[in-house]
Protein backbone atom coordinates (compact mmCIF):
# COMPACT_ATOMS: atom_id res chain seq x y z
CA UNK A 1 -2.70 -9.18 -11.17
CA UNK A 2 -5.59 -7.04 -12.03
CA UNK A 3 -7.75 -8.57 -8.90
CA UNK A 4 -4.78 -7.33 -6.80
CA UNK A 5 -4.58 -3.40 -8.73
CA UNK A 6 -8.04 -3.30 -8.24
CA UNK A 7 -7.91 -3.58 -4.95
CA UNK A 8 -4.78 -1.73 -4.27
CA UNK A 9 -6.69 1.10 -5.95
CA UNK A 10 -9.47 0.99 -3.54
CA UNK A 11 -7.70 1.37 -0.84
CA UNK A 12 -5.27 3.67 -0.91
CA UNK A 13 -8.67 6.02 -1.32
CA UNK A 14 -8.61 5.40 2.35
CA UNK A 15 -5.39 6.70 3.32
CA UNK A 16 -3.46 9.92 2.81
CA UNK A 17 0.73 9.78 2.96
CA UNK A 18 1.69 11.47 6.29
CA UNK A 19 5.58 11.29 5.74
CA UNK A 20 7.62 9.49 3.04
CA UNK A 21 11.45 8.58 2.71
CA UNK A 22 13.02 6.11 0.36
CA UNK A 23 12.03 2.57 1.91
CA UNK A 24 9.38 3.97 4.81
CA UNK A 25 6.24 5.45 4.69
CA UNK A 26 3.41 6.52 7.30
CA UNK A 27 0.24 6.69 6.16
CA UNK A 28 -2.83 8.00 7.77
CA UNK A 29 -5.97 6.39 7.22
CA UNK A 30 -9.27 7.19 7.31
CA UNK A 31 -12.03 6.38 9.43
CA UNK A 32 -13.13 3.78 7.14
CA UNK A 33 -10.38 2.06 6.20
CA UNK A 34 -11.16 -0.78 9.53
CA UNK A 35 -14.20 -1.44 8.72
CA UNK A 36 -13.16 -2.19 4.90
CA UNK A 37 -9.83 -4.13 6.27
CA UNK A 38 -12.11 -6.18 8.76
CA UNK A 39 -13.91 -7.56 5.65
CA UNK A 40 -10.92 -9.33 4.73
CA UNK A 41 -9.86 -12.47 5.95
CA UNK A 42 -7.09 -11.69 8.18
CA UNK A 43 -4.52 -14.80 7.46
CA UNK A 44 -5.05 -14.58 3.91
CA UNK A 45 -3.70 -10.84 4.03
CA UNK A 46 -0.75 -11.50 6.17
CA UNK A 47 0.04 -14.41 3.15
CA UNK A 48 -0.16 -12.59 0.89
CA UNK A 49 1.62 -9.61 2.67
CA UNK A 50 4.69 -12.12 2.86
CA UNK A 51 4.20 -13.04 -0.08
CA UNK A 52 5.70 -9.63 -0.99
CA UNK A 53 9.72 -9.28 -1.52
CA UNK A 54 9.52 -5.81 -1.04
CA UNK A 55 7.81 -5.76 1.80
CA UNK A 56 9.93 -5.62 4.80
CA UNK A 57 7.17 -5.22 7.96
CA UNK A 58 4.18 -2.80 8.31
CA UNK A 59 2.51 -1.96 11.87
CA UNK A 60 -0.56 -0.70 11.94
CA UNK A 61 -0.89 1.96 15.10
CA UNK A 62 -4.90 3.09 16.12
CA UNK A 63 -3.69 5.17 18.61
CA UNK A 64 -2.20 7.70 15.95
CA UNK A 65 -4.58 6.24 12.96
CA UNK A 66 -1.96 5.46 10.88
CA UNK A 67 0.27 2.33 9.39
CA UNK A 68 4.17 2.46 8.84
CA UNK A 69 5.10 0.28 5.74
CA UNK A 70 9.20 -0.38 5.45
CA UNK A 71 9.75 -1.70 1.60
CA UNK A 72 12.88 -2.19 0.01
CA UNK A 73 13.60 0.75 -2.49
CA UNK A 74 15.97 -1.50 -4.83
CA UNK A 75 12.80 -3.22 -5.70
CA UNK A 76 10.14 -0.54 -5.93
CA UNK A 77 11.20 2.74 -6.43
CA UNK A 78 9.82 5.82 -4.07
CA UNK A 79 8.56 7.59 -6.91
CA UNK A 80 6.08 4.72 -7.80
CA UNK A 81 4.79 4.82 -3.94
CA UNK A 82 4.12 8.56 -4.46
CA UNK A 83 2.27 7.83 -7.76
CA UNK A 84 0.09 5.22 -6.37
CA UNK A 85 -1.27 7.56 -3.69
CA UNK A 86 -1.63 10.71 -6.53
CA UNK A 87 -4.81 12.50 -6.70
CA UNK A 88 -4.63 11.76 -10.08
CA UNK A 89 -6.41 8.03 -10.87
CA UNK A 90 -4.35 7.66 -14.13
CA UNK A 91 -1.63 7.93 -12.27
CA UNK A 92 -2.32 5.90 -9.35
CA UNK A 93 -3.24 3.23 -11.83
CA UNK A 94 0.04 3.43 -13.44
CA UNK A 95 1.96 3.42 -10.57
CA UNK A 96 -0.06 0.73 -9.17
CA UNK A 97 0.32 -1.72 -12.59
CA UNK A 98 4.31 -0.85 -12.86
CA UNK A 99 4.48 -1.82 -8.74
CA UNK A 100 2.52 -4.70 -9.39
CA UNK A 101 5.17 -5.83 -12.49
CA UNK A 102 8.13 -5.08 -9.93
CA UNK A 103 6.46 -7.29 -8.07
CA UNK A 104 5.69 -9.77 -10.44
CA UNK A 105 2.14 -9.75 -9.55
């Protein structure tokens, strides 16, 4: 689990939320954040992105630099989303360690 936090924590450095409602979010992301995503292999994050019952589909769009992630809100609750993209790292961790054990990461 802490592999996956740590990560987690990286990245959302890379994106800023550009509109939130319970079970959708837009987020805009930084110049950056394809050059750091190309580094990964790509079929080990789409496993692992199914891998993830809350996870309902994501699209990534270039044309408006930003990625729309639908979740399920029964299983992690909007107000840990907020907290994982805080300004404030303590709370990004904890949100980001409580989504994790939603998860059962």
């Amino acid at each position: 689990m802490k592999k996956q936090v740590l990560t987690a924590l990286k990245l959302r450095k890379l994106v800023t939320i550009a509109h939130h409602i319970p079970g959708r979010i837009r987020v805009k992301y930084k110049l950056g954040v394809l050059a750091h995503l190309a580094s990964f292999n790509q079929a080990s994050v789409e496993q692992a992105l199914q891998g993830i019952p809350a996870l309902k589909q994501y699209k990534i769009n270039n044309a408006t630099s930003s990625i729309l992630i639908e979740y399920d809100p029964s299983v992690v609750q909007p107000h840990l989303i907020e907290g994982l993209f805080s300004e404030s790292e303590q709370e990004a961790e904890q949100a980001c360690y409580a989504i994790a054990a939603c998860l059962e990461l």
